[in-house]
Protein backbone atom coordinates (compact mmCIF):
# COMPACT_ATOMS: atom_id res chain seq x y z
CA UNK A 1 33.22 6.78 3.99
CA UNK A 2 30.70 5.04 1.19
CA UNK A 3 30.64 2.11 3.45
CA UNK A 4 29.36 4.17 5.97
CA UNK A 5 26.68 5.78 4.01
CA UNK A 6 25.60 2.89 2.48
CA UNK A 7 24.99 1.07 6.05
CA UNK A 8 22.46 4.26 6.99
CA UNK A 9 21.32 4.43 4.04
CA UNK A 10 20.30 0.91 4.47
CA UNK A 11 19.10 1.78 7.85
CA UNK A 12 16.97 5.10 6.80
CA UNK A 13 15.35 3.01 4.31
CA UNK A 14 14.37 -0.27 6.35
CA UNK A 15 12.64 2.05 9.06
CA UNK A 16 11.11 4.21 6.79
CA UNK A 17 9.03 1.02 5.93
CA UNK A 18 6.83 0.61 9.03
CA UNK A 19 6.08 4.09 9.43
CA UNK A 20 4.27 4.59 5.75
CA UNK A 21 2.84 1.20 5.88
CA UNK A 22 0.70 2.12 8.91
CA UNK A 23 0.34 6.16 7.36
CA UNK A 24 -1.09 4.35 4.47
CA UNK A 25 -3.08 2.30 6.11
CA UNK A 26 -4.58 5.36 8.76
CA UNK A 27 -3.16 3.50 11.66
CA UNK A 28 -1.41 5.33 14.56
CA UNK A 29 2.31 4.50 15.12
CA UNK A 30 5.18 5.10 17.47
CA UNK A 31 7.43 8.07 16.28
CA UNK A 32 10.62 9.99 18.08
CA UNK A 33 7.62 12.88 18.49
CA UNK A 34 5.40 10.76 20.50
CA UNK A 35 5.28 11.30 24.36
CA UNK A 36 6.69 9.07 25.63
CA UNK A 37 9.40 9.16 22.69
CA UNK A 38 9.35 6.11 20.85
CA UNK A 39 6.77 4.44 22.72
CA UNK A 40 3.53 6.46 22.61
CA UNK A 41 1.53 6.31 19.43
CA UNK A 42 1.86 9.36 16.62
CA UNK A 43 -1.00 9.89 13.69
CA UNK A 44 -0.87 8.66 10.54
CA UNK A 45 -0.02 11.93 9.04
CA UNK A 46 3.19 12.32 11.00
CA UNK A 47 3.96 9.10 10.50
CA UNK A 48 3.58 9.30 6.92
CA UNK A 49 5.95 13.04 7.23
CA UNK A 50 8.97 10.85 9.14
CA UNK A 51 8.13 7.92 6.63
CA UNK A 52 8.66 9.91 4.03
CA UNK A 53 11.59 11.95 5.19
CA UNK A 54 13.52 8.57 6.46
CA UNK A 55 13.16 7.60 2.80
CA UNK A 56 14.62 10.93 1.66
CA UNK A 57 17.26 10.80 3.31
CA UNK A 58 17.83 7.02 2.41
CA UNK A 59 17.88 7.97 -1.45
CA UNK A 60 19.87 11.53 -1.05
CA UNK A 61 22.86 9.10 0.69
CA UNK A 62 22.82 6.16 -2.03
CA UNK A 63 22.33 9.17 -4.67
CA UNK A 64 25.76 11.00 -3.24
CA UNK A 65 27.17 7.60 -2.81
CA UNK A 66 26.00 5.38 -5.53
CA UNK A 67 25.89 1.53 -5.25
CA UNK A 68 25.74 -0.79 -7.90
CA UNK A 69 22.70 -2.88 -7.82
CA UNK A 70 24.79 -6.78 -7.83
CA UNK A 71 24.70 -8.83 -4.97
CA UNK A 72 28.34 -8.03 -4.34
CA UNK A 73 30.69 -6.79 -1.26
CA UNK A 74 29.80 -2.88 -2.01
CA UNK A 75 26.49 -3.74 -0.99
CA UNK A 76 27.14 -5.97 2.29
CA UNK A 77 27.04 -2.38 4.14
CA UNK A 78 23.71 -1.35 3.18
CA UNK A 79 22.21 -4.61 3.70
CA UNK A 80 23.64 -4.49 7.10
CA UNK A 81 22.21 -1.19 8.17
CA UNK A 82 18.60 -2.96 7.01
CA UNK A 83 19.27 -5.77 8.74
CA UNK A 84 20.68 -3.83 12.29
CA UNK A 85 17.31 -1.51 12.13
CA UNK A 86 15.07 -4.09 11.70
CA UNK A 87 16.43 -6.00 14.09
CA UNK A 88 16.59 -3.92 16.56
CA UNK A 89 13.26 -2.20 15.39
CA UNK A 90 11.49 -5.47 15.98
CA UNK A 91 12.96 -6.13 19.50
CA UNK A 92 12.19 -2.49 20.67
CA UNK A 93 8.78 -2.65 19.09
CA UNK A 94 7.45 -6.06 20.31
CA UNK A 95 8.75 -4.89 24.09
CA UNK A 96 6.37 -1.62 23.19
CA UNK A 97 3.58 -3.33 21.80
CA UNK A 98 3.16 -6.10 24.71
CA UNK A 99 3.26 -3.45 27.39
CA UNK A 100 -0.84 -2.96 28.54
């Protein structure tokens, strides 16, 4: 079960990046409340609010399930959530983004 937290906590935590980087930075950004979902732009503020809550709920899940901070095999799974989201955060967002 840990292994599974850690990989979305790993997850919440890599996609909460994007979202307060642009909040911060008063640019607009694609959120699951945009119209269309995922793909129309959202204002800073909410993306700041789903920012902030993705890194919430990142902490609360390494918090319940605590992870030692080594590079060792307990920490593969959280490192792969990162890596799957921004993987597949990049893909979805560079399709998005070169649409006119």
């Amino acid at each position: 079960m840990h292994y599974l937290a850690h990989f979305f906590a790993g997850a919440f935590l890599c996609n909460c990046i994007p979202h307060v980087a642009c909040a911060l930075q008063g640019s607009p950004f694609q959120t699951p409340f945009a119209k269309p979902r995922g793909v129309g732009n959202s204002s800073p503020l909410l993306n700041f609010l789903w920012g902030f809550f993705n890194f919430v709920v990142g902490l609360f899940l390494l918090a319940a399930f605590p992870i030692a901070t080594a590079l060792d095999p307990e920490c593969l799974p959280l490192l792969l959530g990162a890596f799957a989201m921004g993987i597949y955060l990049s893909l979805h967002f560079g399709k998005v983004r070169q649409k006119p």
